[in-house]
N, C-alpha and C. Protein backbone atom coordinates (compact mmCIF):
# COMPACT_ATOMS: atom_id res chain seq x y z
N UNK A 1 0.83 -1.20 0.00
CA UNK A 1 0.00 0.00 0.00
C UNK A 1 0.87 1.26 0.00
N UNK A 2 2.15 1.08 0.92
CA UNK A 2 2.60 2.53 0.68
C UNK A 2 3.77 3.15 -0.69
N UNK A 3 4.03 1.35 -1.20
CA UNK A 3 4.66 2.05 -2.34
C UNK A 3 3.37 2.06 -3.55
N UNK A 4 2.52 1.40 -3.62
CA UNK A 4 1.52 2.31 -4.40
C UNK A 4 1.29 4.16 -4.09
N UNK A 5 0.77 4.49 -2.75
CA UNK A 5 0.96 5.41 -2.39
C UNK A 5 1.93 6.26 -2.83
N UNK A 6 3.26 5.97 -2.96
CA UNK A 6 4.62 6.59 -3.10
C UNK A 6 4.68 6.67 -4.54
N UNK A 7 3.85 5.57 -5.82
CA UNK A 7 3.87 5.78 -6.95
C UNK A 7 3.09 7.23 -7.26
N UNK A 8 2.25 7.01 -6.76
CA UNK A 8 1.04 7.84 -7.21
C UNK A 8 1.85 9.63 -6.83
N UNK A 9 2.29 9.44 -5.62
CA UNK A 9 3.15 10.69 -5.01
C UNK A 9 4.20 11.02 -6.12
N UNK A 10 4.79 9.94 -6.00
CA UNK A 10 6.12 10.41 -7.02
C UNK A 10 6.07 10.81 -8.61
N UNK A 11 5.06 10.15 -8.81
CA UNK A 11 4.21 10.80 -10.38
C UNK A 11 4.12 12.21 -10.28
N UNK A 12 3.05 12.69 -9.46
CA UNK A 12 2.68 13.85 -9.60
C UNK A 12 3.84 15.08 -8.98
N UNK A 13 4.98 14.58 -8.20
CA UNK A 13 6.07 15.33 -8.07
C UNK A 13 7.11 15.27 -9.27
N UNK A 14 7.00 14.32 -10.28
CA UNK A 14 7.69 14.47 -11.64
C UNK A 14 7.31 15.12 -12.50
N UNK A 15 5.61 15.24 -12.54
CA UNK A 15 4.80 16.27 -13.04
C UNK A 15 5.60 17.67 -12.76
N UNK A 16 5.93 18.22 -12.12
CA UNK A 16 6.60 19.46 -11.18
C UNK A 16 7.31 20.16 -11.97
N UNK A 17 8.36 18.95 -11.93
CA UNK A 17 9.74 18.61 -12.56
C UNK A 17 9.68 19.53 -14.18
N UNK A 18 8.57 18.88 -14.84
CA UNK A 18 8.65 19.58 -15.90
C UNK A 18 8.41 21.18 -16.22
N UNK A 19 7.93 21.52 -15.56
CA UNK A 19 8.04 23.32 -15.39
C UNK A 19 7.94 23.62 -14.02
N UNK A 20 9.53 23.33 -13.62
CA UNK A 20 9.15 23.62 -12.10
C UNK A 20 9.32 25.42 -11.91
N UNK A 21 9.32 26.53 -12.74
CA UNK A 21 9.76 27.72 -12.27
C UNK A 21 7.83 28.02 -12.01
N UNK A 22 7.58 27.72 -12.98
CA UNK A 22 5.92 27.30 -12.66
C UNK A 22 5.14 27.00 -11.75
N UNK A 23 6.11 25.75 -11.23
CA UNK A 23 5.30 24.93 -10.26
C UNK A 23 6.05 24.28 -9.10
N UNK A 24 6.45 25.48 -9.09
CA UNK A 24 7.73 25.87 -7.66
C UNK A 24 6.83 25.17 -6.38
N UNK A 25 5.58 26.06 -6.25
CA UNK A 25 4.90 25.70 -4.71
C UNK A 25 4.62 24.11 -5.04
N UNK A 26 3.88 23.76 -5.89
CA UNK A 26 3.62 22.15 -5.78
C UNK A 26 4.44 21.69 -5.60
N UNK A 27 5.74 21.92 -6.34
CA UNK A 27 6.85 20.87 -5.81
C UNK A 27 7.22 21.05 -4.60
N UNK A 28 7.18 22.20 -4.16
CA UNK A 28 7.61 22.00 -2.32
C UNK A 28 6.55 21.48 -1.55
N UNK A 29 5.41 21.69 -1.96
CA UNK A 29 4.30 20.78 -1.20
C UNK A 29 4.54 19.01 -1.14
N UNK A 30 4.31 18.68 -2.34
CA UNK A 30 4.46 17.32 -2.87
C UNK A 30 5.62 17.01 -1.77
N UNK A 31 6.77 17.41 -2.23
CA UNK A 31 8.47 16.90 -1.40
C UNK A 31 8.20 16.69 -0.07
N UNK A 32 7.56 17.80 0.61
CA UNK A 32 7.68 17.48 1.80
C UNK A 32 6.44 16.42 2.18
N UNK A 33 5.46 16.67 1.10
CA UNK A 33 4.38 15.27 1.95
C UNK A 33 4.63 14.59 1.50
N UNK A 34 5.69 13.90 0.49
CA UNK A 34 6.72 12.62 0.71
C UNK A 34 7.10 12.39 1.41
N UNK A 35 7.24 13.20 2.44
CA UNK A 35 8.39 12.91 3.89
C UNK A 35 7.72 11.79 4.71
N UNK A 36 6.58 11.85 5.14
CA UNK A 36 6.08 11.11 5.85
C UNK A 36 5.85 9.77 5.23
N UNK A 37 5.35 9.90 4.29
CA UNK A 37 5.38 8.13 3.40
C UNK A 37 6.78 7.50 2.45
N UNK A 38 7.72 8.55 2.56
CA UNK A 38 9.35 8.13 2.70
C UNK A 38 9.81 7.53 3.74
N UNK A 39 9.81 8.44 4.83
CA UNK A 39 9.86 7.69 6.21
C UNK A 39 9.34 6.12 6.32
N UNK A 40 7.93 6.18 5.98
CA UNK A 40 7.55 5.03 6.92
C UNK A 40 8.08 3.69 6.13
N UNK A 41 8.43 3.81 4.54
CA UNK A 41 8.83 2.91 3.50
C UNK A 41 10.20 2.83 3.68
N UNK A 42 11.06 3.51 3.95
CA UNK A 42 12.15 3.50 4.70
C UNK A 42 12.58 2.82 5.84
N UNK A 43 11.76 3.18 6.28
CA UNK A 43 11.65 2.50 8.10
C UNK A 43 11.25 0.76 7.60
N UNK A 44 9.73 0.72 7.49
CA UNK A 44 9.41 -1.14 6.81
C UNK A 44 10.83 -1.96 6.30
N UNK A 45 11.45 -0.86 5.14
CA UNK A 45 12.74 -1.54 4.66
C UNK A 45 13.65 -2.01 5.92
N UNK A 46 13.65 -1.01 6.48
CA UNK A 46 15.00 -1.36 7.44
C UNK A 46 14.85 -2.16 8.27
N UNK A 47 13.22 -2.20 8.63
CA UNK A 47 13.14 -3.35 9.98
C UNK A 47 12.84 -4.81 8.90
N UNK A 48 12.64 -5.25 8.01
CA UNK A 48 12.27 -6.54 6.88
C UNK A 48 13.58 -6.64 7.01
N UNK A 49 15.17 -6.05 6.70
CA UNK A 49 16.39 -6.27 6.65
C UNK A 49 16.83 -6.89 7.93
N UNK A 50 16.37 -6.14 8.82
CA UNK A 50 16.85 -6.14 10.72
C UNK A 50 16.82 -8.00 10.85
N UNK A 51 15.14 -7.83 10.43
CA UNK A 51 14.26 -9.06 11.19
C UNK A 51 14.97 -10.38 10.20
N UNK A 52 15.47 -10.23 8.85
CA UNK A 52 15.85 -11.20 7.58
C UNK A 52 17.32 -11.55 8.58
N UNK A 53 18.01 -10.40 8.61
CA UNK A 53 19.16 -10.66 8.70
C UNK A 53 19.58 -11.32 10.66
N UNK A 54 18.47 -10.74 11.48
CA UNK A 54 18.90 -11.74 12.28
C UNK A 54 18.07 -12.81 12.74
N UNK A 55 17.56 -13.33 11.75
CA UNK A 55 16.97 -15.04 11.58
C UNK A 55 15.78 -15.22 11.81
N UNK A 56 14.98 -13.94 11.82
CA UNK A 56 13.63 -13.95 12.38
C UNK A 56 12.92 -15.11 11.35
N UNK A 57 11.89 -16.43 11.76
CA UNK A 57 11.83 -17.94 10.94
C UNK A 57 10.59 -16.84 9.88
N UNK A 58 9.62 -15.97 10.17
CA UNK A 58 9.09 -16.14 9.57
C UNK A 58 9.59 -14.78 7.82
N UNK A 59 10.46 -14.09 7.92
CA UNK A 59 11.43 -13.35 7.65
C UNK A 59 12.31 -14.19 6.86
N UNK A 60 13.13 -15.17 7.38
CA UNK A 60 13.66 -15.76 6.77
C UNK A 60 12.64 -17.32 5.94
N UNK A 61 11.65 -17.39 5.86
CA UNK A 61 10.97 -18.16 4.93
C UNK A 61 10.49 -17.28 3.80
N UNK A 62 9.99 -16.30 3.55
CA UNK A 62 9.98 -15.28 2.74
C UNK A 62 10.93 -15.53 1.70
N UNK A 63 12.02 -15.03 2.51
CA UNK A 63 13.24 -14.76 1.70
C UNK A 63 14.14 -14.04 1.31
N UNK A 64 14.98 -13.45 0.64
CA UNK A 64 15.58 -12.06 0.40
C UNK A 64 15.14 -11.50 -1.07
N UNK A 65 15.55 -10.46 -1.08
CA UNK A 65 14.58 -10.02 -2.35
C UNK A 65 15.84 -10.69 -3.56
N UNK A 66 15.72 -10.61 -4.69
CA UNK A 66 16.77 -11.18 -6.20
C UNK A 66 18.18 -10.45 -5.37
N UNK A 67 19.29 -11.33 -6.08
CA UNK A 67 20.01 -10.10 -5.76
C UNK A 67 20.60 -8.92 -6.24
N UNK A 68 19.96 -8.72 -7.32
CA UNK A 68 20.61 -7.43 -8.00
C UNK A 68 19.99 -5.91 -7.25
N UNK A 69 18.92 -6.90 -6.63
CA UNK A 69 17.46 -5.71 -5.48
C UNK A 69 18.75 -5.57 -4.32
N UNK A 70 19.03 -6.53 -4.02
CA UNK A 70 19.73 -6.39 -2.87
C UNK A 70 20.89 -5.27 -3.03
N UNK A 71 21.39 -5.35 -4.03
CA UNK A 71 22.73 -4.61 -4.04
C UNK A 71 22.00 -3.09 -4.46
N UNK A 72 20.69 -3.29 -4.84
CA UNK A 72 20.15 -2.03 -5.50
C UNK A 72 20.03 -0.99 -3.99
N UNK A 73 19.23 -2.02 -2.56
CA UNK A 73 18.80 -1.54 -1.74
C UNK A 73 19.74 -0.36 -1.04
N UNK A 74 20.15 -0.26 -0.54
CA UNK A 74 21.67 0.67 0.16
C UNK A 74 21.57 1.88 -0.98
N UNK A 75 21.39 1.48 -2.14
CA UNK A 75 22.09 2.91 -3.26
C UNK A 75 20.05 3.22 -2.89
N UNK A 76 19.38 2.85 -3.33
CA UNK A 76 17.46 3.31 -2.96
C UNK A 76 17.81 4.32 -2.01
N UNK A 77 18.00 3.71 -0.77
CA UNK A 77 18.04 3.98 0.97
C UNK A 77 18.69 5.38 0.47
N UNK A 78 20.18 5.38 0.11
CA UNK A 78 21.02 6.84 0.63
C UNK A 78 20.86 7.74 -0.22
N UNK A 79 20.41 7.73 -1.47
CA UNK A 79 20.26 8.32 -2.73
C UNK A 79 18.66 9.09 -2.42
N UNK A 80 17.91 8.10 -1.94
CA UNK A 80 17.10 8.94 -1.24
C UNK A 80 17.00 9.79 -0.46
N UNK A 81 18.03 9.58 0.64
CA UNK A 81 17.97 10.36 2.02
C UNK A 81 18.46 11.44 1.53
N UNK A 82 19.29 11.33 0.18
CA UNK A 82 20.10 12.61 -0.63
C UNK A 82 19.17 13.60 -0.73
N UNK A 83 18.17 13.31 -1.92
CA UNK A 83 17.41 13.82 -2.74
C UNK A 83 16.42 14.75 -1.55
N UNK A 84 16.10 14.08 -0.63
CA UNK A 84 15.57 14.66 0.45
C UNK A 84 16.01 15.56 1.18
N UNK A 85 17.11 15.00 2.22
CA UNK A 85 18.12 16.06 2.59
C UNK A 85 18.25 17.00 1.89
N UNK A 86 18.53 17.13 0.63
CA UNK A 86 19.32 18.17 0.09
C UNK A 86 17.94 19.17 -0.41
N UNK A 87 16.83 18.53 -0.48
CA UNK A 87 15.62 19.31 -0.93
C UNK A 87 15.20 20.08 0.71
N UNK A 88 15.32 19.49 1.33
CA UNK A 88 15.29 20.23 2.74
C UNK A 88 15.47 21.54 2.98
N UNK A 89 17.37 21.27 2.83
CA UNK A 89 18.35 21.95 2.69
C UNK A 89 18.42 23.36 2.23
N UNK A 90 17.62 23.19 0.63
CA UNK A 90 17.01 23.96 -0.13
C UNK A 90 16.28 24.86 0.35
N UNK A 91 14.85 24.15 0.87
CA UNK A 91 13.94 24.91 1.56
C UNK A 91 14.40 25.85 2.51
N UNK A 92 14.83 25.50 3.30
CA UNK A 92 15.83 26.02 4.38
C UNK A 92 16.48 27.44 4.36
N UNK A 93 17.36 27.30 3.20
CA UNK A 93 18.25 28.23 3.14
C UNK A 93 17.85 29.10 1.60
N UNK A 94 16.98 28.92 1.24
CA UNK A 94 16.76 29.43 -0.27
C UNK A 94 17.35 29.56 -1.24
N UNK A 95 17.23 30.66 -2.05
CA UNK A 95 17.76 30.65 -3.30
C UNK A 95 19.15 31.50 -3.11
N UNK A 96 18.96 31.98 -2.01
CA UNK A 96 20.42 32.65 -2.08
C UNK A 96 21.72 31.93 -1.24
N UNK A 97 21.18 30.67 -0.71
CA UNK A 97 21.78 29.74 0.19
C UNK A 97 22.28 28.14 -1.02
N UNK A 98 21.70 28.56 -1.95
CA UNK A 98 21.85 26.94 -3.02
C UNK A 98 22.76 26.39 -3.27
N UNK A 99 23.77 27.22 -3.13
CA UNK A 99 24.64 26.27 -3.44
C UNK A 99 25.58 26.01 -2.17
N UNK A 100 26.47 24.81 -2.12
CA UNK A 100 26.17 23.44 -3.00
C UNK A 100 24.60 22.52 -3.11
N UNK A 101 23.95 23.56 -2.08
CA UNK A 101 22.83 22.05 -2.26
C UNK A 101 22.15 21.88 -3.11
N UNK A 102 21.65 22.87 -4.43
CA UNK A 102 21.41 22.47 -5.78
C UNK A 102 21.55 21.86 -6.31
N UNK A 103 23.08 21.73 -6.29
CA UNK A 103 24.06 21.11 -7.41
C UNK A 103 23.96 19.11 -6.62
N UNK A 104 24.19 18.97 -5.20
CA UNK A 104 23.47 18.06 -4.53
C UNK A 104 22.29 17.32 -5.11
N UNK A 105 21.48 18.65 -4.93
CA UNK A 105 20.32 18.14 -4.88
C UNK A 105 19.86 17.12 -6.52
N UNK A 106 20.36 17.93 -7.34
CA UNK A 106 20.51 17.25 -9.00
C UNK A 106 21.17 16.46 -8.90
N UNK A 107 22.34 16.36 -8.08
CA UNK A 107 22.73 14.82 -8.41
C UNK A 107 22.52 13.82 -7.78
N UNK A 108 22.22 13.84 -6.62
CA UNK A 108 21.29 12.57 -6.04
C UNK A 108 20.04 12.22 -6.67
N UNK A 109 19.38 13.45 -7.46
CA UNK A 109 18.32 13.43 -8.08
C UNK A 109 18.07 11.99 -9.42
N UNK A 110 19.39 12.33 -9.73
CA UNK A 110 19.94 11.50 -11.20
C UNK A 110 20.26 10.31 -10.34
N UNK A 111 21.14 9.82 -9.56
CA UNK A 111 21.37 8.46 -8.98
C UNK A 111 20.01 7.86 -8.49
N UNK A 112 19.13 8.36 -8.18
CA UNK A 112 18.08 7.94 -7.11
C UNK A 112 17.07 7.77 -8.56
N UNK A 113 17.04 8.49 -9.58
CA UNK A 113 15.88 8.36 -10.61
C UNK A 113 16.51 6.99 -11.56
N UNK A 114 17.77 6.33 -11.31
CA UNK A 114 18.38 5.74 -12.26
C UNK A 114 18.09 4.09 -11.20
N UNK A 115 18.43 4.18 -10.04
CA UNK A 115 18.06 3.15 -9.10
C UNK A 115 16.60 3.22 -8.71
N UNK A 116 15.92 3.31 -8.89
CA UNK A 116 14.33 3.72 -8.53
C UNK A 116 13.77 3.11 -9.94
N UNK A 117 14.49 3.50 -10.91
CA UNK A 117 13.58 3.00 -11.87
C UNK A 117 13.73 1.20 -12.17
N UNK A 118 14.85 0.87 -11.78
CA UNK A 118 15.07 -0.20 -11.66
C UNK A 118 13.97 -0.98 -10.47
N UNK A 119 14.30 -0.34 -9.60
CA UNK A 119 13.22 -1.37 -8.32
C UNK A 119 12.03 -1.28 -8.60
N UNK A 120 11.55 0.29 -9.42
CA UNK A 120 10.00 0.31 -9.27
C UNK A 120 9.75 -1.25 -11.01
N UNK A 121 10.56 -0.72 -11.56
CA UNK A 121 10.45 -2.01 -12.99
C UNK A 121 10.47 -3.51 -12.52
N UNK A 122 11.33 -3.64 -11.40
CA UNK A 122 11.24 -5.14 -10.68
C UNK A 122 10.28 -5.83 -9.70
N UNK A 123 9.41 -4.47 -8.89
CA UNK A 123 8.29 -4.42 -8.30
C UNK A 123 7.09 -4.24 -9.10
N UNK A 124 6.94 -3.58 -10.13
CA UNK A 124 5.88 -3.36 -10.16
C UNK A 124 4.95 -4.44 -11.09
N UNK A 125 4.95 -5.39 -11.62
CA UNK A 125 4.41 -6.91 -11.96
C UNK A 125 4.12 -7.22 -10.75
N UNK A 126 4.12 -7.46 -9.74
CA UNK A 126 4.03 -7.57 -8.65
C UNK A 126 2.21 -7.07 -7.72
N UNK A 127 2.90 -5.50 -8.16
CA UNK A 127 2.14 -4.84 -7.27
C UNK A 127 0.45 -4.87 -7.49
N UNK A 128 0.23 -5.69 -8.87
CA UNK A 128 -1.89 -5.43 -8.48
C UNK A 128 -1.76 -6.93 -7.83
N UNK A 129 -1.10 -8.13 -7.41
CA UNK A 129 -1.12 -9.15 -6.49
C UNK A 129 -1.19 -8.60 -5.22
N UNK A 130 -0.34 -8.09 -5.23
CA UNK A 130 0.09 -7.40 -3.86
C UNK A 130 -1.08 -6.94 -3.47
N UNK A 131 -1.56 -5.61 -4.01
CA UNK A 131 -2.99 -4.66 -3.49
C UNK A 131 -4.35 -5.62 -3.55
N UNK A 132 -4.35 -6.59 -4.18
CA UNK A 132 -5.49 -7.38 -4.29
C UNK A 132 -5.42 -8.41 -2.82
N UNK A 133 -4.40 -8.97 -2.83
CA UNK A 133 -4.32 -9.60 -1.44
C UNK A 133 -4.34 -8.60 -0.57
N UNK A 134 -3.75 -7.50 -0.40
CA UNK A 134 -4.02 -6.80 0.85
C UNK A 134 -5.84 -6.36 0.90
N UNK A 135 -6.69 -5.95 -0.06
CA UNK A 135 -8.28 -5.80 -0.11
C UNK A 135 -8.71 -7.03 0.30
N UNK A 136 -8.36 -7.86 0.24
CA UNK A 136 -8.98 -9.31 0.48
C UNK A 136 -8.23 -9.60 2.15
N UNK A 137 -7.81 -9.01 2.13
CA UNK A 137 -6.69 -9.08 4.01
C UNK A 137 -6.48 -10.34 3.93
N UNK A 138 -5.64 -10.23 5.61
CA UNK A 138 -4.86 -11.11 5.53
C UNK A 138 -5.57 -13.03 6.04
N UNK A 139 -7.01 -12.40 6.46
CA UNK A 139 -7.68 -13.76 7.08
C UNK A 139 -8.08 -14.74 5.53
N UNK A 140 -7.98 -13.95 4.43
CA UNK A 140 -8.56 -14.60 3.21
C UNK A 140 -7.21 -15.58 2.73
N UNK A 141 -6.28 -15.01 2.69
CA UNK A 141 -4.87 -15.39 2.32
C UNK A 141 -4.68 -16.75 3.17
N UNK A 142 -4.75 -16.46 4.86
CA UNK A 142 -4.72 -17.68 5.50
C UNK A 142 -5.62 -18.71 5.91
N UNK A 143 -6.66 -18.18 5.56
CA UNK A 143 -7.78 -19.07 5.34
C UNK A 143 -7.93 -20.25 4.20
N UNK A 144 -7.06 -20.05 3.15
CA UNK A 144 -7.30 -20.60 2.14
C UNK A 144 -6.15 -21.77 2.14
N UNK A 145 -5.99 -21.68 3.48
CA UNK A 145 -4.89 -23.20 4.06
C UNK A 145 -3.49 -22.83 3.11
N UNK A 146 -2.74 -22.34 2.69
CA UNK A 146 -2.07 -22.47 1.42
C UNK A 146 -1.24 -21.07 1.62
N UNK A 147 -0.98 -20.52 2.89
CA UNK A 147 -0.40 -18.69 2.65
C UNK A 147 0.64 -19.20 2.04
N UNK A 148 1.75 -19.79 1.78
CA UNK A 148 2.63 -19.32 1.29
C UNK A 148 2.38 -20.20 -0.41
N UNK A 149 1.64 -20.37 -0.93
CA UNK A 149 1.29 -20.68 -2.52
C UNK A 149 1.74 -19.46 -3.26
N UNK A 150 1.62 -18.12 -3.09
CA UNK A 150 2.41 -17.29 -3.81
C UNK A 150 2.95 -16.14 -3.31
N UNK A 151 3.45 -14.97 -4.19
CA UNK A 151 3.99 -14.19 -3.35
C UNK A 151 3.26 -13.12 -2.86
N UNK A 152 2.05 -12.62 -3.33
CA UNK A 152 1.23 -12.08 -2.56
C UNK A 152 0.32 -12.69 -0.84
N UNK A 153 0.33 -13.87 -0.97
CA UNK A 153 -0.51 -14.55 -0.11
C UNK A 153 0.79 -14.73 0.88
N UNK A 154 2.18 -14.93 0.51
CA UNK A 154 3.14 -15.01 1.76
C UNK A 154 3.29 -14.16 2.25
N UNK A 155 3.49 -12.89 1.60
CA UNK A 155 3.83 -11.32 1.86
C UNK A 155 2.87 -11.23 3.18
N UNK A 156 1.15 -11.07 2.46
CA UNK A 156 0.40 -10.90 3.78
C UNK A 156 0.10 -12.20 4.75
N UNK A 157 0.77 -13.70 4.56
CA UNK A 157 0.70 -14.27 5.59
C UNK A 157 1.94 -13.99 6.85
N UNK A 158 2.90 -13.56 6.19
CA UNK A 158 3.73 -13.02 6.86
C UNK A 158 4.24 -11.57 7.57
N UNK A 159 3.67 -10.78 6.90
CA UNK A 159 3.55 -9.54 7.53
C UNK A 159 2.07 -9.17 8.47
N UNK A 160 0.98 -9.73 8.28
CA UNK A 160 0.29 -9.87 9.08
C UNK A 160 -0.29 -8.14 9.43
N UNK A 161 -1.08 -8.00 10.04
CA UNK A 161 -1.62 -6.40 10.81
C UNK A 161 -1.95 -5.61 9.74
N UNK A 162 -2.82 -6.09 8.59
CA UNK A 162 -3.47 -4.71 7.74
C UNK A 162 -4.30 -4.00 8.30
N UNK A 163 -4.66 -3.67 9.35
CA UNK A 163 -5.00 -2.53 9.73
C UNK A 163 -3.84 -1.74 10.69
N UNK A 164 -2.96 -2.46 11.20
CA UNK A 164 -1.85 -1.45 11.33
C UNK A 164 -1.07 -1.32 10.09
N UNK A 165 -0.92 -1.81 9.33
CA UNK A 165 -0.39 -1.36 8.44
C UNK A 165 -1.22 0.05 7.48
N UNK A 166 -2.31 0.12 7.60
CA UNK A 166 -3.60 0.67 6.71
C UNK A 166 -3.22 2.33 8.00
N UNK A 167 -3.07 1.91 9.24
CA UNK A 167 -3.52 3.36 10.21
C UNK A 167 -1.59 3.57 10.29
N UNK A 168 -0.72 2.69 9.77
CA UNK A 168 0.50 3.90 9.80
C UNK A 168 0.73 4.66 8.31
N UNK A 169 0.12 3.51 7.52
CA UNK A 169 0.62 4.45 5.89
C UNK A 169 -0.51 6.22 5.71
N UNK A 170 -1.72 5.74 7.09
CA UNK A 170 -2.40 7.44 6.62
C UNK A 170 -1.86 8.39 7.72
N UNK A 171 -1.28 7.51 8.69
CA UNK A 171 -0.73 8.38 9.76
C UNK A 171 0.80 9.23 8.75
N UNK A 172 1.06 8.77 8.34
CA UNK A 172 2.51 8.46 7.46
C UNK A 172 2.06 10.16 6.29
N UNK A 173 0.65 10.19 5.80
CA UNK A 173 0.07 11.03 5.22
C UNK A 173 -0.11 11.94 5.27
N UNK A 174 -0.73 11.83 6.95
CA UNK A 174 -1.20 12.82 7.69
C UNK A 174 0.20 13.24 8.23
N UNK A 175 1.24 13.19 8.66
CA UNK A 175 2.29 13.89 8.98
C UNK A 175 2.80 14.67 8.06
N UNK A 176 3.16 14.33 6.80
CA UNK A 176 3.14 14.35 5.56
C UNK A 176 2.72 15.59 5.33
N UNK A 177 1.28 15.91 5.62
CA UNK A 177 0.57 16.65 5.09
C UNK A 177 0.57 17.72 5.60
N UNK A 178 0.91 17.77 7.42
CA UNK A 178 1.34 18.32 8.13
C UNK A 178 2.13 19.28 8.17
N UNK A 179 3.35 18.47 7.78
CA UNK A 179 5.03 19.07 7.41
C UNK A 179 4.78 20.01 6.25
N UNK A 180 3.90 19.70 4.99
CA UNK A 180 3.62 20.25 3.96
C UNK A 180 2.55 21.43 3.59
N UNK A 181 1.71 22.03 4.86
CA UNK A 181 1.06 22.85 5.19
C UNK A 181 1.95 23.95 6.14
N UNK A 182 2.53 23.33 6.67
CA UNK A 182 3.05 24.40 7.87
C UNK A 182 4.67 24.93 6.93
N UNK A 183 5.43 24.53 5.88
CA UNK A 183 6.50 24.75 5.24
C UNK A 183 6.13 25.25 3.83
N UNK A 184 4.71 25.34 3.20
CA UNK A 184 5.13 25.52 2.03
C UNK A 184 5.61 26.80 1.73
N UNK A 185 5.02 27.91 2.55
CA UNK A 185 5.62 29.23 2.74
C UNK A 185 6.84 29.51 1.95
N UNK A 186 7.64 28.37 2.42
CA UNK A 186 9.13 28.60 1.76
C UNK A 186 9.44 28.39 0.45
N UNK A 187 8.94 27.86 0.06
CA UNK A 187 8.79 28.19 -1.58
C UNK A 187 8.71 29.77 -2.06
N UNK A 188 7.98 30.82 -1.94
CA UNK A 188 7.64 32.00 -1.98
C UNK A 188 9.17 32.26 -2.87
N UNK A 189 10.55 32.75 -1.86
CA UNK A 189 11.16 33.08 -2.72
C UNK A 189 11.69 32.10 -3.45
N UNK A 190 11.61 31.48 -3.79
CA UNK A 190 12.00 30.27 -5.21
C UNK A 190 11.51 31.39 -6.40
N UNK A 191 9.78 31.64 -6.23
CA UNK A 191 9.44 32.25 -6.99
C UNK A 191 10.98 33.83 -8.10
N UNK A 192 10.79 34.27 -7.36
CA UNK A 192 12.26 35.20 -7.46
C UNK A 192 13.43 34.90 -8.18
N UNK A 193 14.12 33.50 -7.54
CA UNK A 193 15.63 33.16 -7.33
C UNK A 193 15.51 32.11 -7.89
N UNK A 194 14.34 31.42 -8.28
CA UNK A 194 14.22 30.04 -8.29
C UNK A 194 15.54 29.69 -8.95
N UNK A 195 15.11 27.72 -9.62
CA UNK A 195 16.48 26.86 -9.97
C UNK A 195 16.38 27.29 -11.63
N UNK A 196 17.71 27.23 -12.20
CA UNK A 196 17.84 28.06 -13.58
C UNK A 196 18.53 26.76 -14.07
């Protein structure tokens, strides 16, 4: 659910992209209510790694993701925290503060759009299994005697709690949305100085 979420987000912040002197405020809106559903997809990653890597049985029946995902994961993770950070950064200090974090900010931009497109191309065949087992929850999956028959039905026999999962991805939103109401202000001088 939250990298659907994060598709749908990250679309309409590429939208931006294409005339951003334009669409300066959306893109600082959008960025920062990524924050909260970055975070929490961030966070899931790190604890699925935590729990894989120190032997948790039902973690380690799953499995690890291919490994070219694996080696992808770490460059996702920091390339992100880049693109973020440095969009922060931005906000922060404005247009008369940009540099280096412009120049940052574009190039984590390019590493993170070049590894991203890879995971979202390796995930996303995947993902209407995925959202269909999660609508059908997780009692349908294990009910049907058989959770681990594929990879949607293991995913939610093994991750278990769609409704905690359902009340952190809007909590995740709602912070999100939060951060992105009370900051967009700072966009204003972009308008002015903006990125050339």
């Amino acid at each position: 659910m939250t990298g659907a979420a994060l598709l749908v987000l990250l679309a309409a912040e590429g939208v931006t992209i294409l005339s951003l002197r334009q669409l300066i405020t959306p893109h600082f809106f959008i960025g920062m209510l990524l924050l909260g559903p970055v975070a929490l997809k961030a966070g899931s990653t790190i604890y699925r790694f935590a729990r894989y890597y120190t032997g948790s049985a039902p973690y380690r029946r799953k499995g690890p993701p291919a490994p070219l995902l694996r080696l992808l994961g770490p460059v996702v993770i920091a390339s992100t925290a880049g693109v973020f950070g440095t969009g922060i950064a931005l906000a922060v200090t404005g247009p008369a503060g940009r540099q280096p974090w412009l120049f940052l900010h574009k190039a984590s931009f390019v590493i993170w759009f070049c590894a991203m497109t890879i995971h979202v191309l390796a995930y996303l065949p995947r993902l209407p299994r995925l959202l269909a087992s999660e609508a059908r929850g997780s009692a349908a999956a294990e009910s049907s005697g058989q959770p681990g028959r594929d990879y949607a039905g293991r995913a939610t026999a093994v991750l278990g709690g769609r409704g905690l999962r359902l009340a952190l991805l809007v909590a995740s939103l709602v912070a999100g949305l939060v951060i992105a109401v009370l900051t967009v202000h700072l966009a204003a001088p972009w308008h002015f100085g903006g990125p050339r």
